[in-house]
C-alpha atoms as a PDB file:
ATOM      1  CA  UNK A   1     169.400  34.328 107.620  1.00  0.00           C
ATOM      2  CA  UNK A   2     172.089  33.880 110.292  1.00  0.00           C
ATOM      3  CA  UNK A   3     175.661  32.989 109.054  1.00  0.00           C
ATOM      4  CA  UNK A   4     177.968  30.825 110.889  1.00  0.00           C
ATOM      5  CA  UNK A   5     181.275  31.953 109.842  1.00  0.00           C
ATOM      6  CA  UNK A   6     184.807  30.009 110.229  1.00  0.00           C
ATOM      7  CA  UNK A   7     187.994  31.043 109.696  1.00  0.00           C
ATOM      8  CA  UNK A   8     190.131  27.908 109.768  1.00  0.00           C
ATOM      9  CA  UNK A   9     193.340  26.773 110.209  1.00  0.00           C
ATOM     10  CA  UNK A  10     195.749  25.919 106.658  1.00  0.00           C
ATOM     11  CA  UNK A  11     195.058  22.620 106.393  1.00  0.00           C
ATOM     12  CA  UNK A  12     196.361  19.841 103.281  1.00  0.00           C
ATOM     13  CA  UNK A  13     194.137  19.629  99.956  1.00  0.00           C
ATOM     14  CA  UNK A  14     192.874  16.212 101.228  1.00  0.00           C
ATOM     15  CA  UNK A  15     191.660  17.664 104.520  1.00  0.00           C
ATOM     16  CA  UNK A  16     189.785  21.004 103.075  1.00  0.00           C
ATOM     17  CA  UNK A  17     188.401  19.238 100.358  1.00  0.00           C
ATOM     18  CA  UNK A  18     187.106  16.518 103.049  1.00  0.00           C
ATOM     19  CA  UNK A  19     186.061  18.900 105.600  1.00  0.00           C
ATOM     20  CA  UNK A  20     183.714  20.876 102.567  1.00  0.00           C
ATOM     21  CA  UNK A  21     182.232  17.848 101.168  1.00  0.00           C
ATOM     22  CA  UNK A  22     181.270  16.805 105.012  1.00  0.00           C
ATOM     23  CA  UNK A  23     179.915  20.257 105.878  1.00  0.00           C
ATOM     24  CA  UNK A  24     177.612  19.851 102.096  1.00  0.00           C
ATOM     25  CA  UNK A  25     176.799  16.352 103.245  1.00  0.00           C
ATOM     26  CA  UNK A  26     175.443  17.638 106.600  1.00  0.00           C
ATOM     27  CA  UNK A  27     173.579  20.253 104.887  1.00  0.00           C
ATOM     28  CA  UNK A  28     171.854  17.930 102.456  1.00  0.00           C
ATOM     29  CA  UNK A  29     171.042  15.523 105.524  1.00  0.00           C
ATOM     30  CA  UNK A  30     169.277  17.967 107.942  1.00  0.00           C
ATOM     31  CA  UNK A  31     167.092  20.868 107.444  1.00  0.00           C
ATOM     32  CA  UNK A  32     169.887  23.675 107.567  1.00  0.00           C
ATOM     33  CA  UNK A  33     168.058  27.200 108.720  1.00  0.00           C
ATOM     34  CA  UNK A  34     171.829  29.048 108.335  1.00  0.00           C
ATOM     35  CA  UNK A  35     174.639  29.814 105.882  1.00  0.00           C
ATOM     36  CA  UNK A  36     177.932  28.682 106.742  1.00  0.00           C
ATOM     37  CA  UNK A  37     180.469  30.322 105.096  1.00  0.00           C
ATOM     38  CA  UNK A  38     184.353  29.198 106.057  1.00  0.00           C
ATOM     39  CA  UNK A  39     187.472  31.082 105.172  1.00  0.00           C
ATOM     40  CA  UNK A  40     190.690  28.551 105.269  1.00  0.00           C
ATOM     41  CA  UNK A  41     193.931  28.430 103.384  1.00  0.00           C
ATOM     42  CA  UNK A  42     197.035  25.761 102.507  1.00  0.00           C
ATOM     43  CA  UNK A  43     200.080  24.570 104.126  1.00  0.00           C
ATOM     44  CA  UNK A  44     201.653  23.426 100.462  1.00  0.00           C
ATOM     45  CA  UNK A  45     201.492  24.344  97.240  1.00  0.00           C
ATOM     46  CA  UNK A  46     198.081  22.446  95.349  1.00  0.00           C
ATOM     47  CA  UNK A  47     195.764  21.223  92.591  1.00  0.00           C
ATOM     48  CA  UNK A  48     192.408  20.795  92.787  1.00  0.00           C
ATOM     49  CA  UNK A  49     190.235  19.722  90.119  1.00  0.00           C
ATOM     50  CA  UNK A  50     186.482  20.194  89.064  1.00  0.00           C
ATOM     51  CA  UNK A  51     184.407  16.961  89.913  1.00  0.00           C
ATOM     52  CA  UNK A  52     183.909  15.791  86.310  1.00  0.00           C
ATOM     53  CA  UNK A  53     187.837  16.197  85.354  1.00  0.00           C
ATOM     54  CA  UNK A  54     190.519  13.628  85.410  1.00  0.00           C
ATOM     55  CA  UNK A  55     193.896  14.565  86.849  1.00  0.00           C
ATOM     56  CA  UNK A  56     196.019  12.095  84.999  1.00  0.00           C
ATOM     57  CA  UNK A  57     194.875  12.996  81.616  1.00  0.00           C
ATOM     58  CA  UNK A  58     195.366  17.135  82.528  1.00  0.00           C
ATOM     59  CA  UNK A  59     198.619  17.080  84.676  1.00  0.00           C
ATOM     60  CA  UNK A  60     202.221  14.889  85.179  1.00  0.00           C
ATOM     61  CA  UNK A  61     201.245  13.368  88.569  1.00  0.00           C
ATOM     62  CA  UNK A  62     204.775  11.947  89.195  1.00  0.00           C
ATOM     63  CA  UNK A  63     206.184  15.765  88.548  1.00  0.00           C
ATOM     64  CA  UNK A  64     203.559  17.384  90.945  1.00  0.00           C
ATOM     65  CA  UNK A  65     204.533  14.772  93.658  1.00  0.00           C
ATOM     66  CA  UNK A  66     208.467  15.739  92.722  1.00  0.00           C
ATOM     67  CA  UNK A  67     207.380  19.414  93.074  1.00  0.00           C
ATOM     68  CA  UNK A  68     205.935  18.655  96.066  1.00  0.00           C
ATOM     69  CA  UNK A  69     202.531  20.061  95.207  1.00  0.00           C
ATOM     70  CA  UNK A  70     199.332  18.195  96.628  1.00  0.00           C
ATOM     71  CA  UNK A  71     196.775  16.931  94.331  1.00  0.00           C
ATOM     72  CA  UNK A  72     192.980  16.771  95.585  1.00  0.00           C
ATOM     73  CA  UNK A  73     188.977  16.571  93.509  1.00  0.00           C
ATOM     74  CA  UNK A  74     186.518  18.976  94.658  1.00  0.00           C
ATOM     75  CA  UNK A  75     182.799  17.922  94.455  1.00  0.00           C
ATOM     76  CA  UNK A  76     182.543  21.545  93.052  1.00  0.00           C
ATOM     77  CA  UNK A  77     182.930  21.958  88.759  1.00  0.00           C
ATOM     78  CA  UNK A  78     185.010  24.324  87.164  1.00  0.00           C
ATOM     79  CA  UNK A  79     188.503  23.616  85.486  1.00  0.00           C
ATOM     80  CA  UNK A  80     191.536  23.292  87.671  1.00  0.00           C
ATOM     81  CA  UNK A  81     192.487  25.154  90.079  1.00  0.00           C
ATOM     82  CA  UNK A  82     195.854  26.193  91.888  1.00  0.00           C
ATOM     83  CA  UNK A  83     196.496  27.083  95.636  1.00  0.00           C
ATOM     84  CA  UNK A  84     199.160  27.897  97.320  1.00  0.00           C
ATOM     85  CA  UNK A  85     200.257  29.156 101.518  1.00  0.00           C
ATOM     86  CA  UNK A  86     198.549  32.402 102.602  1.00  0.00           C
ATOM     87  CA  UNK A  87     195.757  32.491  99.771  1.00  0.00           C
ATOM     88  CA  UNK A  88     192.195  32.938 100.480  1.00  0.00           C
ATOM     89  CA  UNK A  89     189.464  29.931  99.400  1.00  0.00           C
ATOM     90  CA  UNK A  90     186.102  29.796 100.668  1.00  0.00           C
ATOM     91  CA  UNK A  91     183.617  27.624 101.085  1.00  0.00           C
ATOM     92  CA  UNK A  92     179.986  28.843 101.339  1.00  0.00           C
ATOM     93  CA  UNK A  93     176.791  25.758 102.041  1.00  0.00           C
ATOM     94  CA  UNK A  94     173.221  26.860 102.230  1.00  0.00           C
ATOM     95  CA  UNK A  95     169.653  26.042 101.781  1.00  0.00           C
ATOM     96  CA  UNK A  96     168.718  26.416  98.553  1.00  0.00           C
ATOM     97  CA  UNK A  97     166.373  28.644  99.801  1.00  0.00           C
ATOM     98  CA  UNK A  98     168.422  30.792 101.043  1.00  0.00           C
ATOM     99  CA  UNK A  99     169.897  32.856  98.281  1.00  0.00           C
ATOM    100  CA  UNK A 100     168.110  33.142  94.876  1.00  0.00           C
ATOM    101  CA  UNK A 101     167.321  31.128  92.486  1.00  0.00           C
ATOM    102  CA  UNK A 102     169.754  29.308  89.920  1.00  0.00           C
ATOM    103  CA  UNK A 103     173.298  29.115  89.285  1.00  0.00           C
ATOM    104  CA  UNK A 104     174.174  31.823  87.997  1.00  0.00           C
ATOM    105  CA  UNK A 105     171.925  34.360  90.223  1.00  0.00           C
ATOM    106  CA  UNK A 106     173.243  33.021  93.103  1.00  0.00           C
ATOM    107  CA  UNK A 107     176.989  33.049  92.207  1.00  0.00           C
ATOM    108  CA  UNK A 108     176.241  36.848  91.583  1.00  0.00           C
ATOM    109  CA  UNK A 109     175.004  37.262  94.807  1.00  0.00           C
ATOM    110  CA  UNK A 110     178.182  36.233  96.668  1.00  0.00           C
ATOM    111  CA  UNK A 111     180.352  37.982  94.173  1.00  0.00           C
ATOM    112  CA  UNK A 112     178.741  41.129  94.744  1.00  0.00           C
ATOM    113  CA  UNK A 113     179.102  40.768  98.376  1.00  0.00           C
ATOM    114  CA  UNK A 114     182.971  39.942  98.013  1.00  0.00           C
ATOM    115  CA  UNK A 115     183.212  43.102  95.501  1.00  0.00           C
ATOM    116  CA  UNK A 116     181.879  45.252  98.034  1.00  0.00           C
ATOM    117  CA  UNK A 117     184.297  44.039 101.035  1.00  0.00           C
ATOM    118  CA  UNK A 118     186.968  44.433  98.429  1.00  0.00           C
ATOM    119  CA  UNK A 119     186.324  47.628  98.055  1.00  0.00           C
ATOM    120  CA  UNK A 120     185.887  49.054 100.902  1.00  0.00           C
ATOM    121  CA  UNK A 121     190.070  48.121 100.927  1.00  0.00           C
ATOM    122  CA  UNK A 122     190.242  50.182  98.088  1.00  0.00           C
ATOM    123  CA  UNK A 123     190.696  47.488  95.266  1.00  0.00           C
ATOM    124  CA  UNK A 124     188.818  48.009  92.140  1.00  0.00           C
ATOM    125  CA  UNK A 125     186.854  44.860  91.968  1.00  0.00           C
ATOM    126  CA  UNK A 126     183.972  44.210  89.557  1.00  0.00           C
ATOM    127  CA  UNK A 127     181.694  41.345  88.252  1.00  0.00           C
ATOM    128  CA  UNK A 128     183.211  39.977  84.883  1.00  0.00           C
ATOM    129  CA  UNK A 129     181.085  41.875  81.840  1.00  0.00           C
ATOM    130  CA  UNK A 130     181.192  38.549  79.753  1.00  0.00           C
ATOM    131  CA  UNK A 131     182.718  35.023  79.636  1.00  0.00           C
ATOM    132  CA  UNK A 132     186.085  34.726  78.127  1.00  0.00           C
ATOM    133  CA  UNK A 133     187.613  32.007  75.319  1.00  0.00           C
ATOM    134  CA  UNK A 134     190.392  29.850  76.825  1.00  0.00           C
ATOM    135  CA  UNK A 135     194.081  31.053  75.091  1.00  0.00           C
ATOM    136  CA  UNK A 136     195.114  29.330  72.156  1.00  0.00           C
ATOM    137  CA  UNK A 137     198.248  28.613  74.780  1.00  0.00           C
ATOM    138  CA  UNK A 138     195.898  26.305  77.076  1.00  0.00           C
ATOM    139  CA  UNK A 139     194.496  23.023  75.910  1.00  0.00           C
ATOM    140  CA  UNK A 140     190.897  22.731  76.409  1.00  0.00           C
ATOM    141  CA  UNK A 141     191.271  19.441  78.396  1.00  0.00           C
ATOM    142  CA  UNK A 142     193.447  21.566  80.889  1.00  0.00           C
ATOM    143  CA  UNK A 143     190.881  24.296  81.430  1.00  0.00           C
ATOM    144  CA  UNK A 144     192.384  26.266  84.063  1.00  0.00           C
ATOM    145  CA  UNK A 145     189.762  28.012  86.316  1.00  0.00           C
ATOM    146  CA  UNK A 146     191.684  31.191  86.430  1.00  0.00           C
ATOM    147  CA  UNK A 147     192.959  31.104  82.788  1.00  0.00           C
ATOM    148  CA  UNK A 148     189.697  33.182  82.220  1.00  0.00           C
ATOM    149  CA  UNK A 149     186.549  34.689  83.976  1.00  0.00           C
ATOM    150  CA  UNK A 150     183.150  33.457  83.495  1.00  0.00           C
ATOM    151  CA  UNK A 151     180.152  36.006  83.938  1.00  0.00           C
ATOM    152  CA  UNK A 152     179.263  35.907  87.569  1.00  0.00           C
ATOM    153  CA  UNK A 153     183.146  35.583  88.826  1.00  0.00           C
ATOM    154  CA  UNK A 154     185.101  39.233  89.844  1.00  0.00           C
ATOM    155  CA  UNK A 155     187.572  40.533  88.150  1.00  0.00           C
ATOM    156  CA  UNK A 156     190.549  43.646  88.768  1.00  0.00           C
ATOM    157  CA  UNK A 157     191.753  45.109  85.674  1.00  0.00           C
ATOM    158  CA  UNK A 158     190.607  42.613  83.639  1.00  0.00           C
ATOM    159  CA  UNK A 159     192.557  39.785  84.848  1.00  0.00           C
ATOM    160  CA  UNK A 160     190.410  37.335  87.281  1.00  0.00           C
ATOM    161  CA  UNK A 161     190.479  37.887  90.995  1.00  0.00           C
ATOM    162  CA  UNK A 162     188.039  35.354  92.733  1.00  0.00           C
ATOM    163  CA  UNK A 163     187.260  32.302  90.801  1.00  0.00           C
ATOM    164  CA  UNK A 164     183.811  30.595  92.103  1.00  0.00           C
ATOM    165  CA  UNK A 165     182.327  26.967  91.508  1.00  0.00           C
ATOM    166  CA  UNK A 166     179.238  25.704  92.777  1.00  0.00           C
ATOM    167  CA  UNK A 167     177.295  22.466  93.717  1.00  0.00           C
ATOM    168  CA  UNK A 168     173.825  21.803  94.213  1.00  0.00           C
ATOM    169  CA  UNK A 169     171.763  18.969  95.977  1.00  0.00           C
ATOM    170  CA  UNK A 170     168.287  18.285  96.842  1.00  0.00           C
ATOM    171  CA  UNK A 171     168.033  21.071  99.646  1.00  0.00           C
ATOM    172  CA  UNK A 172     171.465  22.729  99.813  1.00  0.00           C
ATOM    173  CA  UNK A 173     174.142  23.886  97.594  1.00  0.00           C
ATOM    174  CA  UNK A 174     177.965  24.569  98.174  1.00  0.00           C
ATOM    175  CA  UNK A 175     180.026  27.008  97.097  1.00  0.00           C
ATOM    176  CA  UNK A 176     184.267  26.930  96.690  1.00  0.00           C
ATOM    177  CA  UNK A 177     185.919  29.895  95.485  1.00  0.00           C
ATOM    178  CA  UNK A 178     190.006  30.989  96.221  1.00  0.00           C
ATOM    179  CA  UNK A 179     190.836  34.538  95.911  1.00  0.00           C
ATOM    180  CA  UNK A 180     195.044  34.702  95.271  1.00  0.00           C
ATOM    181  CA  UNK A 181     196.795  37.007  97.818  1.00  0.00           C
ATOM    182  CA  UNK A 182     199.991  36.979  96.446  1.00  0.00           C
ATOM    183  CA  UNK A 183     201.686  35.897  92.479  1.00  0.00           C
ATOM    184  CA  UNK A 184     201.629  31.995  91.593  1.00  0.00           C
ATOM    185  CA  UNK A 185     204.473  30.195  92.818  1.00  0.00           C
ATOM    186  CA  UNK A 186     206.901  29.451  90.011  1.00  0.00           C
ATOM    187  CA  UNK A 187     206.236  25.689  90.721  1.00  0.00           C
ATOM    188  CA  UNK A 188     203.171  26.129  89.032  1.00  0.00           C
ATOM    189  CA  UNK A 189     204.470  27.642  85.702  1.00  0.00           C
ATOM    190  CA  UNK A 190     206.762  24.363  85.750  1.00  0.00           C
ATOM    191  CA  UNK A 191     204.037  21.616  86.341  1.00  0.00           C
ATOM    192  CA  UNK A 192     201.833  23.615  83.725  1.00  0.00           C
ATOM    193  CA  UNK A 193     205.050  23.984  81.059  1.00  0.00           C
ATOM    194  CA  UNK A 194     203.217  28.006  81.033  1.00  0.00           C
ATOM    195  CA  UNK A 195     205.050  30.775  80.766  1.00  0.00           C
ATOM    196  CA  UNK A 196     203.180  32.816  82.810  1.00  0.00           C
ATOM    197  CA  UNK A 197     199.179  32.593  84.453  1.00  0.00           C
ATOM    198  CA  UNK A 198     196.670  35.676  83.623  1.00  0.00           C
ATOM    199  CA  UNK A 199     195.052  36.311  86.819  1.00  0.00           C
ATOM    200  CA  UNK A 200     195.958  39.412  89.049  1.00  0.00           C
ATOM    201  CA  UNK A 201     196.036  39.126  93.270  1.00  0.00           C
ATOM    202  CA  UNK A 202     195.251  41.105  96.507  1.00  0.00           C
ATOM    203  CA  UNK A 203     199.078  42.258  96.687  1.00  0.00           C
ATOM    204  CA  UNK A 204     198.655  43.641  92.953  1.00  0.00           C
ATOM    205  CA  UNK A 205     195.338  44.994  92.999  1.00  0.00           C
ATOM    206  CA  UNK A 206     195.456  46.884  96.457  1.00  0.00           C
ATOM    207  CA  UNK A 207     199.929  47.708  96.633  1.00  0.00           C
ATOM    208  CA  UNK A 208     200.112  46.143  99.807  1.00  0.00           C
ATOM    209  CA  UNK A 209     200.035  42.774 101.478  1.00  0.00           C
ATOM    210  CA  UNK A 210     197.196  40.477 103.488  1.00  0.00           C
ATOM    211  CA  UNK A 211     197.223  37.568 105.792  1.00  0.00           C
ATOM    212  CA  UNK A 212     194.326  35.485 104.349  1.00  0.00           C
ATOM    213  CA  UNK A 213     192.970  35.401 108.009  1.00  0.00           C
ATOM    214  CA  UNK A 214     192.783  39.172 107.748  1.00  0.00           C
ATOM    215  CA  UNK A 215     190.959  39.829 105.001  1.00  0.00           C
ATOM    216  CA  UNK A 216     188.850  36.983 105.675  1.00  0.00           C
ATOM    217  CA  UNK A 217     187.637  39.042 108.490  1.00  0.00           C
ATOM    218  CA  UNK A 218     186.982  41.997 106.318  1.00  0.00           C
ATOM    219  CA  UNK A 219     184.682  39.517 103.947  1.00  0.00           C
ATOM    220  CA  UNK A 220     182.816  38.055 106.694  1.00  0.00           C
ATOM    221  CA  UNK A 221     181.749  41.030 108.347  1.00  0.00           C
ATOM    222  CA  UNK A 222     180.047  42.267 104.506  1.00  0.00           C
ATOM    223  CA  UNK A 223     178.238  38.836 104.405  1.00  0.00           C
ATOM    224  CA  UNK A 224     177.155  39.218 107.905  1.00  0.00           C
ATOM    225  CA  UNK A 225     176.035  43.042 106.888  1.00  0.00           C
ATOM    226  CA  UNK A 226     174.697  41.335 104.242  1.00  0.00           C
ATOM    227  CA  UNK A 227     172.616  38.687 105.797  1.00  0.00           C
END
């Protein structure tokens, strides 16, 4: 199947969170035949959360606006989820057809294809062996997407590397994941009150560091091998 990819511009949380939810609408409105994968990043520091959570009850909204970091819902699940300048999210909306069957089959899919593109750049990358617990440090009601690594999601030396949530509609499905280039911002560690985040990034897996428009060209091309 063909694959229209984007690499977009960094854009606010409102506006990528907008411009996914309008590329899934289109896809559940016509009779897609391609895969449209875009690659975009942020121009502030961000919070999105899963669909089904509630951002006042998980996070001080008056201190994120004093932080000056953006707050936005995805239509995707999943816990919350921080962004920040220069890091990597994707968004990936296809028949349903198109990939297999299921959740969780079709997560692995595109997490195989992002292991492989990873790499090939010489970062040890590999699917997550088994779902972790939450820390005792994290309350449940603040489930933080990269706190820990579900099955299907890719992980570098232990520590989660691409963190993946999916919808699904009559005829399509969507896909958001964000891959961290670079360490959290200390902003975060203050809105959160955490001491420190246990995920890993591009700069510490691979010793060196990528624009996100530069690797996304590296993924692409694998899911357009792929394809």
């Amino acid at each position: 199947m063909n694959i229209e990819l984007e690499i977009d511009a960094p854009q606010t949380a409102a506006v990528n969170m907008q411009k996914d939810a309008a590329i899934f609408s289109a896809y559940e409105a016509r009779a897609a035949d391609n895969i449209h994968l875009r690659f975009y990043s942020w121009v502030k520091p961000a919070v999105t959360f899963g669909y089904a959570q509630k951002s006042e009850k998980i996070i001080d909204l008056e201190k994120a606006k004093t932080l000056s970091v953006e707050i936005a819902q995805r239509i995707t699940g999943g816990g919350l989820v921080l962004h920040q300048p220069n890091e990597l999210t994707y968004s990936l909306a296809a028949p349903l057809a198109a990939l297999p069957a299921g959740i969780i089959p079709s997560c692995n899919l595109i997490s195989e294809i992002f292991i492989k593109a990873l790499r090939k750049i010489g970062i040890a990358a590999e699917l997550a062996s088994r779902a972790e617990r939450l820390p005792q440090t994290i309350r449940p009601e603040r489930d933080i997407c990269f706190a820990r690594p579900v099955k299907y999601e890719v992980v570098c030396g232990g520590k989660k590397l691409l963190g993946s949530a999916q919808k699904r509609g009559r005829y399509s499905l969507l896909q958001q994941g964000s891959l961290a280039l670079e360490p959290p911002l200390p902003v975060f560690a203050e809105l959160l009150e955490l001491d420190k985040l246990n995920q890993t990034n591009i700069q510490e897996c691979a010793g060196r560091e990528y624009a996100y428009t530069e690797l996304a060209e590296i993924i692409g091309r694998e899911f357009k091998a792929a394809s």
